[in-house]
Protein backbone atom coordinates (compact mmCIF):
# COMPACT_ATOMS: atom_id res chain seq x y z
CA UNK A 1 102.77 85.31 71.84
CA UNK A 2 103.68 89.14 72.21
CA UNK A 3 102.49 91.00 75.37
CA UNK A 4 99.74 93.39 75.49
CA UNK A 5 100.43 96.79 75.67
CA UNK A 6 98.61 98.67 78.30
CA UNK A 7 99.00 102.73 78.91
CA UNK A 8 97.23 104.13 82.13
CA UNK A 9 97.06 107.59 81.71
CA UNK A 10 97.07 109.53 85.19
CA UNK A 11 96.95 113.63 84.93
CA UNK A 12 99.19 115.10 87.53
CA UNK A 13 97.55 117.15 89.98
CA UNK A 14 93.99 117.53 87.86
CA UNK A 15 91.83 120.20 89.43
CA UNK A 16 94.50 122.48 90.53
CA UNK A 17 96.23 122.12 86.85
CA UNK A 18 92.48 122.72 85.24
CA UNK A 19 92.46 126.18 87.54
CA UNK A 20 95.93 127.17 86.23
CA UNK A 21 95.04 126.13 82.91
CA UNK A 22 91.99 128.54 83.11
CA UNK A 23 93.59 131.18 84.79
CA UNK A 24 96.85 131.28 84.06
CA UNK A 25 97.56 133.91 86.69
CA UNK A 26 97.58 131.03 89.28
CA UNK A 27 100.38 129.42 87.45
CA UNK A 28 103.63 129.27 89.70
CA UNK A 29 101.79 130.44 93.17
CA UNK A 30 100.53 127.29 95.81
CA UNK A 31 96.87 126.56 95.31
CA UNK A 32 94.59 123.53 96.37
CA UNK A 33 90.63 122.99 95.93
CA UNK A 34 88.98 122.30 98.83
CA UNK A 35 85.65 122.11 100.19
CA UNK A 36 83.91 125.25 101.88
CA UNK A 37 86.25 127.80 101.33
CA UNK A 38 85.02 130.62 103.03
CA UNK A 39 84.41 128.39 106.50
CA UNK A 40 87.87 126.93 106.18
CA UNK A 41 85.73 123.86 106.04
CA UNK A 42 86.64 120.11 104.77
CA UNK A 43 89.80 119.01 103.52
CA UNK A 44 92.15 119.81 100.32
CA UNK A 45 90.85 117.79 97.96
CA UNK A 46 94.30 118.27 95.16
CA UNK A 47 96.45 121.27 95.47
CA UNK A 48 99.35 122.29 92.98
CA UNK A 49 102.95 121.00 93.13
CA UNK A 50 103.83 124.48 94.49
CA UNK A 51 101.55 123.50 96.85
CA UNK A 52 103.05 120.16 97.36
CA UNK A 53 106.48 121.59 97.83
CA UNK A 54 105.55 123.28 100.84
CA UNK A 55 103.92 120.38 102.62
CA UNK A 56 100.29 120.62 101.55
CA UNK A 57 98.68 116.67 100.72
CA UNK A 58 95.36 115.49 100.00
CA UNK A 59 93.45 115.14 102.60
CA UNK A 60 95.04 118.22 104.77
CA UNK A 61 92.51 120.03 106.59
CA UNK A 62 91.93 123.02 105.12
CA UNK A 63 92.64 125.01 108.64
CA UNK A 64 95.88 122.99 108.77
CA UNK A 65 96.88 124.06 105.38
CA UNK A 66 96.72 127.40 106.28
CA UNK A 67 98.28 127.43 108.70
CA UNK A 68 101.42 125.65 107.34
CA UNK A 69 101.43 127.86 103.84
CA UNK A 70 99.57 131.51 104.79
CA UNK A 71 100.04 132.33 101.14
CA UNK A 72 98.16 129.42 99.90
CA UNK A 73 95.28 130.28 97.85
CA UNK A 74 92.41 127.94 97.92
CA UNK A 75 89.35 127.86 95.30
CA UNK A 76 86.05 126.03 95.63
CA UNK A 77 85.86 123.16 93.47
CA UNK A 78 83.91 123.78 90.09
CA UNK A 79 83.16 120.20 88.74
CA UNK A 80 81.34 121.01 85.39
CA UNK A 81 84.49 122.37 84.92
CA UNK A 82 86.64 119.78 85.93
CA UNK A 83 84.02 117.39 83.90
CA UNK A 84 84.49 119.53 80.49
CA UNK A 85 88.48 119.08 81.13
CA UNK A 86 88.17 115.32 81.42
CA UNK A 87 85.81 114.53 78.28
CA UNK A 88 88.22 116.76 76.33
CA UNK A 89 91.17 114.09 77.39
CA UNK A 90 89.16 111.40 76.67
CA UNK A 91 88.60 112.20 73.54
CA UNK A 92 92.23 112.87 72.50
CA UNK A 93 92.78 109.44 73.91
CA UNK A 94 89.73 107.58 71.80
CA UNK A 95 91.38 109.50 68.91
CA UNK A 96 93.97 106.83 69.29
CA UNK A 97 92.74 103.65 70.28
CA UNK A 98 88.36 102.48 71.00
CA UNK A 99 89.81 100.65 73.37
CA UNK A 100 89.33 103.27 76.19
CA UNK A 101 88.90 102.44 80.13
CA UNK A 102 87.70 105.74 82.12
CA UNK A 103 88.43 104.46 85.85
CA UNK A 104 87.92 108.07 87.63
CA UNK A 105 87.84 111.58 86.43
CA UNK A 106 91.40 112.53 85.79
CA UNK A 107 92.74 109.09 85.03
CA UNK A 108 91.90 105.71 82.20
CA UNK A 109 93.27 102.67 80.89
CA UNK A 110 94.54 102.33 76.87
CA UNK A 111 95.23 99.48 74.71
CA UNK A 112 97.20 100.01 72.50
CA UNK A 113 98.37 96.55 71.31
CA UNK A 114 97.57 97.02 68.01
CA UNK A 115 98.56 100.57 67.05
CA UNK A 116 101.73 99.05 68.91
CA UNK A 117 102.43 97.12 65.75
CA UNK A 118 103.27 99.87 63.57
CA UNK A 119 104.33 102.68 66.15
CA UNK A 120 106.65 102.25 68.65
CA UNK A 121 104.79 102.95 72.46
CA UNK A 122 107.08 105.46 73.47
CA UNK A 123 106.23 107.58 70.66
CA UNK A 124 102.60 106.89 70.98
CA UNK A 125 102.71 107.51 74.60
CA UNK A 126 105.40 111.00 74.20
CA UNK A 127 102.28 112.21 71.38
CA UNK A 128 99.57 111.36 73.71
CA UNK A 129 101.16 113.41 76.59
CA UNK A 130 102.46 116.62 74.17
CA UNK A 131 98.85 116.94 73.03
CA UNK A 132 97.37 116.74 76.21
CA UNK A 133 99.74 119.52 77.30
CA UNK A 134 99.21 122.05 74.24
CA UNK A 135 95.95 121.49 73.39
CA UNK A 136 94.67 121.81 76.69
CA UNK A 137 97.35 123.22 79.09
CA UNK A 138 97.17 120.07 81.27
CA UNK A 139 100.35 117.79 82.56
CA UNK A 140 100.13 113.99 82.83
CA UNK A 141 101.98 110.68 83.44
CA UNK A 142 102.15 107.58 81.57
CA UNK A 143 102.95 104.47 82.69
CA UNK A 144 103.29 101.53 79.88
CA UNK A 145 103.42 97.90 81.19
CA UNK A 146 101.94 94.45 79.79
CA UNK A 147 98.77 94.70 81.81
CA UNK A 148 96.72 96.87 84.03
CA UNK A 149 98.27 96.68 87.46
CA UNK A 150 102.00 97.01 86.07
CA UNK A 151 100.85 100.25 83.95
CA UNK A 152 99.23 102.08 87.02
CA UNK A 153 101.98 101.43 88.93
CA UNK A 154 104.36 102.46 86.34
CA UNK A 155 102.35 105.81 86.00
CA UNK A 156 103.04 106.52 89.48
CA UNK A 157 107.03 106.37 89.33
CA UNK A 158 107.43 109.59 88.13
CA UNK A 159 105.63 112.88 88.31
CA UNK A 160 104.76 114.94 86.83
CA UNK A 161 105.12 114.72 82.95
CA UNK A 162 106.75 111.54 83.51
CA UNK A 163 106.67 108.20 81.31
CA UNK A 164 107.52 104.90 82.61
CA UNK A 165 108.04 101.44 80.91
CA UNK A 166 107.41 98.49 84.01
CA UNK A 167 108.74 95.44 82.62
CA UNK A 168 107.30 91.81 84.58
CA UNK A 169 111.47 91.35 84.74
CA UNK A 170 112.49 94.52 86.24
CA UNK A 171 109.64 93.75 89.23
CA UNK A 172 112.41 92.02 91.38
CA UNK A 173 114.76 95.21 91.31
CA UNK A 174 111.98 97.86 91.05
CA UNK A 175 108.92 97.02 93.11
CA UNK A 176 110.32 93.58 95.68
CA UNK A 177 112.68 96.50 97.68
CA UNK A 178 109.05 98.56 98.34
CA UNK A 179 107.09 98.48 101.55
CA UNK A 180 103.78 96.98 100.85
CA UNK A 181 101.64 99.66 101.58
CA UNK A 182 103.16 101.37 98.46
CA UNK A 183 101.48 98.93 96.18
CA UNK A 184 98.33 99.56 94.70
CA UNK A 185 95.52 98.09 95.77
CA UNK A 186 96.86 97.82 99.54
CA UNK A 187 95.97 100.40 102.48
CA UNK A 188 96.74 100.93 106.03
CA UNK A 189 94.74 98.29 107.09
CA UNK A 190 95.55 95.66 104.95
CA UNK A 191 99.22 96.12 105.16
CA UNK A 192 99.01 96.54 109.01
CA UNK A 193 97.62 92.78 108.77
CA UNK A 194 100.49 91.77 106.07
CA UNK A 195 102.94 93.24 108.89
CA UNK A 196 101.37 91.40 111.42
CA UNK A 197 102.25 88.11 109.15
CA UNK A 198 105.45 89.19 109.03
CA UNK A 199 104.91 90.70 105.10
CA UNK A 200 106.93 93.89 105.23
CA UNK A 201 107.96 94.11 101.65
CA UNK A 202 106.21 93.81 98.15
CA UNK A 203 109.16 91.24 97.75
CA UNK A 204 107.75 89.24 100.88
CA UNK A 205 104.21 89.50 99.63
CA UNK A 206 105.36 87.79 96.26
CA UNK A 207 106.36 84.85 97.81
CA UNK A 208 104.10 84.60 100.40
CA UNK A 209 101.79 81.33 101.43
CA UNK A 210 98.32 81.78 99.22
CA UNK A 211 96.87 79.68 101.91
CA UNK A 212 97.68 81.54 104.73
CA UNK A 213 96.42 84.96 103.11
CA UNK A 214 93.52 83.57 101.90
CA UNK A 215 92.59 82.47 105.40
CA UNK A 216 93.74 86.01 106.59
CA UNK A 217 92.40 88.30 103.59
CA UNK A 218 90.05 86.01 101.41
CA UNK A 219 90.09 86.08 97.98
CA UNK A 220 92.10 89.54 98.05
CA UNK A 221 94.95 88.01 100.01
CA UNK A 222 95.37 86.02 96.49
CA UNK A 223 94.79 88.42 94.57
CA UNK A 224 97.30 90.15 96.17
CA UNK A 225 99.77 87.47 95.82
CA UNK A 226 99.39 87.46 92.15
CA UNK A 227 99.41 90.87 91.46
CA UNK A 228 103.09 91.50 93.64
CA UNK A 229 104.56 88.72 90.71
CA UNK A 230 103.09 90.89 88.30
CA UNK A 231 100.03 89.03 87.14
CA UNK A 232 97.07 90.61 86.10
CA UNK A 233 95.02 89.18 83.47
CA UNK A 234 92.30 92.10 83.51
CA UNK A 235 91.19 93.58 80.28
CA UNK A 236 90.76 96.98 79.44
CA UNK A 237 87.01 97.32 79.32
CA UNK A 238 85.31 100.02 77.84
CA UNK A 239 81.82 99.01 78.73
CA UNK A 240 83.00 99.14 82.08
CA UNK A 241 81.41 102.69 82.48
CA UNK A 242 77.93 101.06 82.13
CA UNK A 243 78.35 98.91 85.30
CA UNK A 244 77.74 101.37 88.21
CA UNK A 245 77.42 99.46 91.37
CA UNK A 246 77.05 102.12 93.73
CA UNK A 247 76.05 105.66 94.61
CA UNK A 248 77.41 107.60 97.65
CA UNK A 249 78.10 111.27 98.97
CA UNK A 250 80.15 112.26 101.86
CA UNK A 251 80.63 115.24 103.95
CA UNK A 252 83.66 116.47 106.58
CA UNK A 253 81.92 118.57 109.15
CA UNK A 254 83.26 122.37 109.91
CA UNK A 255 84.40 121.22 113.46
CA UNK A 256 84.36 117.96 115.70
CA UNK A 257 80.52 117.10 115.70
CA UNK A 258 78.51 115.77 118.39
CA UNK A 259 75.61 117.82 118.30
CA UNK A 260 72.25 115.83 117.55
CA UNK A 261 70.20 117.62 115.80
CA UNK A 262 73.07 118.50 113.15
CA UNK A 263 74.36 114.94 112.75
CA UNK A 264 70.75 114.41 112.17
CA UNK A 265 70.27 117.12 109.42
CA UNK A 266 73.66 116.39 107.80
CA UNK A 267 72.06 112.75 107.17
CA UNK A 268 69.35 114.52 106.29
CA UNK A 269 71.27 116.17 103.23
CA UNK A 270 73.82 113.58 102.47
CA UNK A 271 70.09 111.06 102.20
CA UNK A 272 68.67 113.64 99.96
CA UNK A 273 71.70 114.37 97.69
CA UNK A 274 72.12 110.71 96.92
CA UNK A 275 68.73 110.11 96.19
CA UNK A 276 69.26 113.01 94.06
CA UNK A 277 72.23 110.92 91.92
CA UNK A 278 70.17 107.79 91.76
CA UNK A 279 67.25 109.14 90.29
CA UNK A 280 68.85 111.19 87.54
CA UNK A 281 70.31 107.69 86.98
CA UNK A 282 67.41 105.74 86.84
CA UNK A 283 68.59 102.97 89.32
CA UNK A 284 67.83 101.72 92.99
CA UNK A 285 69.51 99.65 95.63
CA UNK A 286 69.03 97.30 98.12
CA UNK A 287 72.11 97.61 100.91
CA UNK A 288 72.43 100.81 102.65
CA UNK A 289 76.10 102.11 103.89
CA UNK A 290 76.91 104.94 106.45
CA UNK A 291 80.71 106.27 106.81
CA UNK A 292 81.73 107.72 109.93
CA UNK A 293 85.10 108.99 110.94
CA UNK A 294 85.46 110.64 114.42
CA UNK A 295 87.69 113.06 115.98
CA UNK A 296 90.82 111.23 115.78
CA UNK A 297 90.62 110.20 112.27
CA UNK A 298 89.19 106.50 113.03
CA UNK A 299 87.22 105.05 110.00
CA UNK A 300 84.22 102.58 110.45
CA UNK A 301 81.30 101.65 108.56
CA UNK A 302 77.83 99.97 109.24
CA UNK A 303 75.17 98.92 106.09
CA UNK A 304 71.96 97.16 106.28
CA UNK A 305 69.96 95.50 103.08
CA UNK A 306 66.51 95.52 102.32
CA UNK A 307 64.61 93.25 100.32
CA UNK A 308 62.63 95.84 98.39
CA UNK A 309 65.67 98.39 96.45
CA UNK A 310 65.39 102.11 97.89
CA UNK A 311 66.02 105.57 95.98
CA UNK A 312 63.72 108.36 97.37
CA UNK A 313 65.73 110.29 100.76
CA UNK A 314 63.24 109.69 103.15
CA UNK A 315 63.83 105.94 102.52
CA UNK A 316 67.46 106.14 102.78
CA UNK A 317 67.46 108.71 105.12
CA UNK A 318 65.58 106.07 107.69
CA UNK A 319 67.68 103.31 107.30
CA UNK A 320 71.15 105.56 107.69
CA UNK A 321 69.82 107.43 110.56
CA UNK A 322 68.81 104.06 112.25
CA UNK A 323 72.14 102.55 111.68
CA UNK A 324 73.85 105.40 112.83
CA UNK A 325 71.92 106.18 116.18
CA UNK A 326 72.17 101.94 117.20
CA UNK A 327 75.91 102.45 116.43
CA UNK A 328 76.82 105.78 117.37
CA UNK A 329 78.60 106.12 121.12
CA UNK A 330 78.94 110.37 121.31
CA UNK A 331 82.67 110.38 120.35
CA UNK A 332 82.75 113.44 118.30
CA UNK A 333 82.22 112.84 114.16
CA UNK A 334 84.42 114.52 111.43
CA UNK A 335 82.84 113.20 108.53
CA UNK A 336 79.73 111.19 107.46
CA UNK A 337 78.96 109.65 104.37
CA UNK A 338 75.85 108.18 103.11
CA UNK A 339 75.86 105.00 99.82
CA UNK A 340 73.59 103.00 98.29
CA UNK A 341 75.02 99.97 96.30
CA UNK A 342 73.88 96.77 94.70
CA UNK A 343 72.36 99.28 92.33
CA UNK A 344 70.15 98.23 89.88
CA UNK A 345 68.28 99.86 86.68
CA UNK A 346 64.69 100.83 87.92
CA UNK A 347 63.23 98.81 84.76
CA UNK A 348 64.40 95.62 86.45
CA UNK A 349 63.10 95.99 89.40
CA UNK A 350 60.41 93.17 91.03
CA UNK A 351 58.70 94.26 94.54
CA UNK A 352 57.62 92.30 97.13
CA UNK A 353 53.94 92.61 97.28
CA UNK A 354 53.13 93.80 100.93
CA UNK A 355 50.59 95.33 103.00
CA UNK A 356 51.39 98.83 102.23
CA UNK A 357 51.95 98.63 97.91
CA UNK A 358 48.81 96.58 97.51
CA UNK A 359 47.18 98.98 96.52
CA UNK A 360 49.46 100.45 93.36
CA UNK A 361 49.66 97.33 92.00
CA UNK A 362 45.98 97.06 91.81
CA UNK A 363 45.82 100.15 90.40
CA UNK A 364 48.27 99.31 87.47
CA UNK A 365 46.11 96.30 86.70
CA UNK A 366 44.06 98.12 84.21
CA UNK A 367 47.05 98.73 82.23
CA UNK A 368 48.51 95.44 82.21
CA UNK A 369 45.06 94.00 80.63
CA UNK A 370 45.05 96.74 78.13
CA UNK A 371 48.60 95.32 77.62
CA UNK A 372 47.64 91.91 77.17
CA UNK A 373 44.84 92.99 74.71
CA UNK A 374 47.05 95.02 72.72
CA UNK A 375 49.50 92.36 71.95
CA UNK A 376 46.89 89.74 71.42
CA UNK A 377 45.47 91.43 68.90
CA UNK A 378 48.68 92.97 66.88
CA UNK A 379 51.50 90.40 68.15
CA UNK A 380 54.09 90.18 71.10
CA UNK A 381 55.96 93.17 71.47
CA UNK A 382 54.18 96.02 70.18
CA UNK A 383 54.26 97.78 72.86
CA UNK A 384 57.47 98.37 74.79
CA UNK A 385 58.97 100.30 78.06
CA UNK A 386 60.28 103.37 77.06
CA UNK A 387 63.75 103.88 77.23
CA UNK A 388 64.48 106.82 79.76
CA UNK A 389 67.25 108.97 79.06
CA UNK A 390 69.53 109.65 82.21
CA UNK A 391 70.57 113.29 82.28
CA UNK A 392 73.62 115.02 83.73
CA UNK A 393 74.05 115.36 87.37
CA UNK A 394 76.15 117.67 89.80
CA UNK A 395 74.28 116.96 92.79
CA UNK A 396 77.52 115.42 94.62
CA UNK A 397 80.25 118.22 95.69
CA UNK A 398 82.61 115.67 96.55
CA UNK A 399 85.82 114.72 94.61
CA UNK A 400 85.30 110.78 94.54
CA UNK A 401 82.11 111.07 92.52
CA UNK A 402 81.43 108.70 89.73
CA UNK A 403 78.95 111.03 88.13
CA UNK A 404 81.57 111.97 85.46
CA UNK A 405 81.22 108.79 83.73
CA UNK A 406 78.21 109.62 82.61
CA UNK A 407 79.47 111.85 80.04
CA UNK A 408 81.19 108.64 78.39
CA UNK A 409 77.80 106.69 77.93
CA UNK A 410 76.99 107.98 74.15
């Protein structure tokens, strides 16, 4: 049986290329979007590979940045921008194949086992990448391997305007030599605890006991095995954009906070701006998740679940504050971040009938008899929920929102 042929498409430094692209002025210099410009504020979000060259990263604080390239010039991040850029892509990459994954703004999945059969992939992927670059002014990578993992790694070998084939039999010369953490899908954490098993190498990691990790990482520690031989049996899903499973906004603080009253209002804000999200989406959820990060860069996280789903900020507001204040021990916070998850469309929502909603649902009674009467008399079905049409949203400023996919569901 022949292999499937999988692109992912990954554009090389996105929101700084979409500034140069619109102002070509900016072309050549170091740039890098960050957060609050004027207050020095946040952290570089993506910066140029002028920028790059001079020691700026994602992540930098912006202060930091400064300070290590004076003539770097940062700009404020302009997502409906940024959104426009990556629906244009998209669509020179449906013009190809249906078979289109959108995993984050600036990057997708293609399958292209079919159009494989009458054009060779290099060509396909060399076309792909030219018209991406003239039509819109915008570099990318390619990486082309028999399934999903292999092509995102692949995509990542060489940057920018770089294309990459990742054979399953080159894996033992190309990926074994790596250190773990290199691989995607593994982080600081996780490979700290493959070190600690004496798993130093992708190579080790491929051969290592699935019973062991599985008692160490779970089901990932599997996962993990399989996907170091080069197994992945993941389709490329395009419906996958439908299947939100969480909503979340997150905020680094000007300075080291440990003021009350503004950790209080920042909640206050992050609460609001998600509630924001999930009611332009139309969905709920039941488990609420606060991010904190202190001084020193340590990440940890706390969530509590309720049995009737939340959306409005006060709601979520309550429950985040409350985890945050049982939890919190004065060490000064850099960054806070608010998510709700096990999202679910507000049409399928049931509520627990309480104490305090009593009273709505008594009031909607009327209207469920009417209902009743309704269909009795002209069949089951004639009347239906209207279908509510979920508009655009920019309410998150932050670079990790999902809201672009939204732009996808036609």
């Amino acid at each position: 049986m022949a292999a499937n042929i999988i692109f992912h498409l990954d554009m090389n430094s996105f929101y700084a290329s979409v500034e140069q692209a619109h102002n070509p002025s900016l072309k050549g210099k170091p740039i890098a979007v960050a957060g609050n410009v004027k207050e020095r504020r946040g952290i570089i979000v993506t910066s140029s590979y002028e920028a790059r060259a001079k020691g700026i990263y994602t992540t930098m604080n912006v202060a930091e940045a400064k300070r290590l390239c004076p003539e770097l010039l940062l700009l404020p991040p302009d997502f409906p921008k940024y959104r426009a850029a990556s629906a244009a892509i998209f669509s020179i990459l449906r013009s190809y194949t249906e078979i289109v994954e959108p995993v984050s703004i600036d990057e997708g999945y293609l399958d292209v086992t079919d159009l494989a059969k009458t054009r060779h992939p290099l060509q396909i992927a060399e076309e792909i990448q030219q018209r991406i670059l003239h039509e819109l002014d915008l570099p990318c990578s390619i990486g082309i391997a028999p399934n999903k993992f292999l092509a995102k790694t692949a995509s990542n070998m060489k940057k920018p305007m770089g294309i990459t084939v990742l054979r399953i039999r080159e894996l033992k010369e190309q990926l074994w030599p790596l250190p773990v953490v290199s691989m995607h899908g593994v982080g600081e954490k996780t490979a700290k605890k493959l070190n600690s098993l004496q798993i130093f190498t992708i190579g080790d990691l491929a051969i290592a006991n699935e019973r062991t990790l599985y008692k160490e990482l779970g089901k990932n520690g599997v996962r993990l095995i399989k996907r170091a031989n080069g197994i992945d049996n993941r389709a490329v899903d395009p419906n996958s954009i439908f299947d939100t499973k969480s909503v979340g906004n997150s905020t680094t603080l000007p300075r080291d906070e440990s003021e009350y009253y503004i950790l209080k209002e920042t909640f206050e804000k992050l609460s609001k701006s998600v509630a924001e999200r999930l009611k332009v989406k139309y969905l709920a959820g039941t488990t609420v998740t606060i991010q904190i990060r202190n001084y020193d860069w340590q990440n940890s996280s706390r969530s509590k679940s309720v049995r009737n789903a939340v959306q409005n900020a006060d709601e979520i507001f309550e429950i985040a504050w409350k985890l945050f204040t049982d939890y919190w021990d004065e060490t000064p916070v850099r960054l806070l971040g608010v998510t709700v998850s096990n999202v679910v469309d507000q049409s399928e929502l049931t509520q627990q009938l309480n104490l305090f909603n009593f009273e709505q649902h008594i009031k909607d009674e009327p209207i469920v008899q009417l209902v009743d009467l309704i269909e009795t008399k002209f069949g089951k079905g004639t009347i239906k929920r209207g279908v509510r049409v979920k508009s655009k949203s920019y309410a998150s400023k932050t670079s990790f929102s999902k809201d672009f996919l939204d732009d996808h569901m036609k």
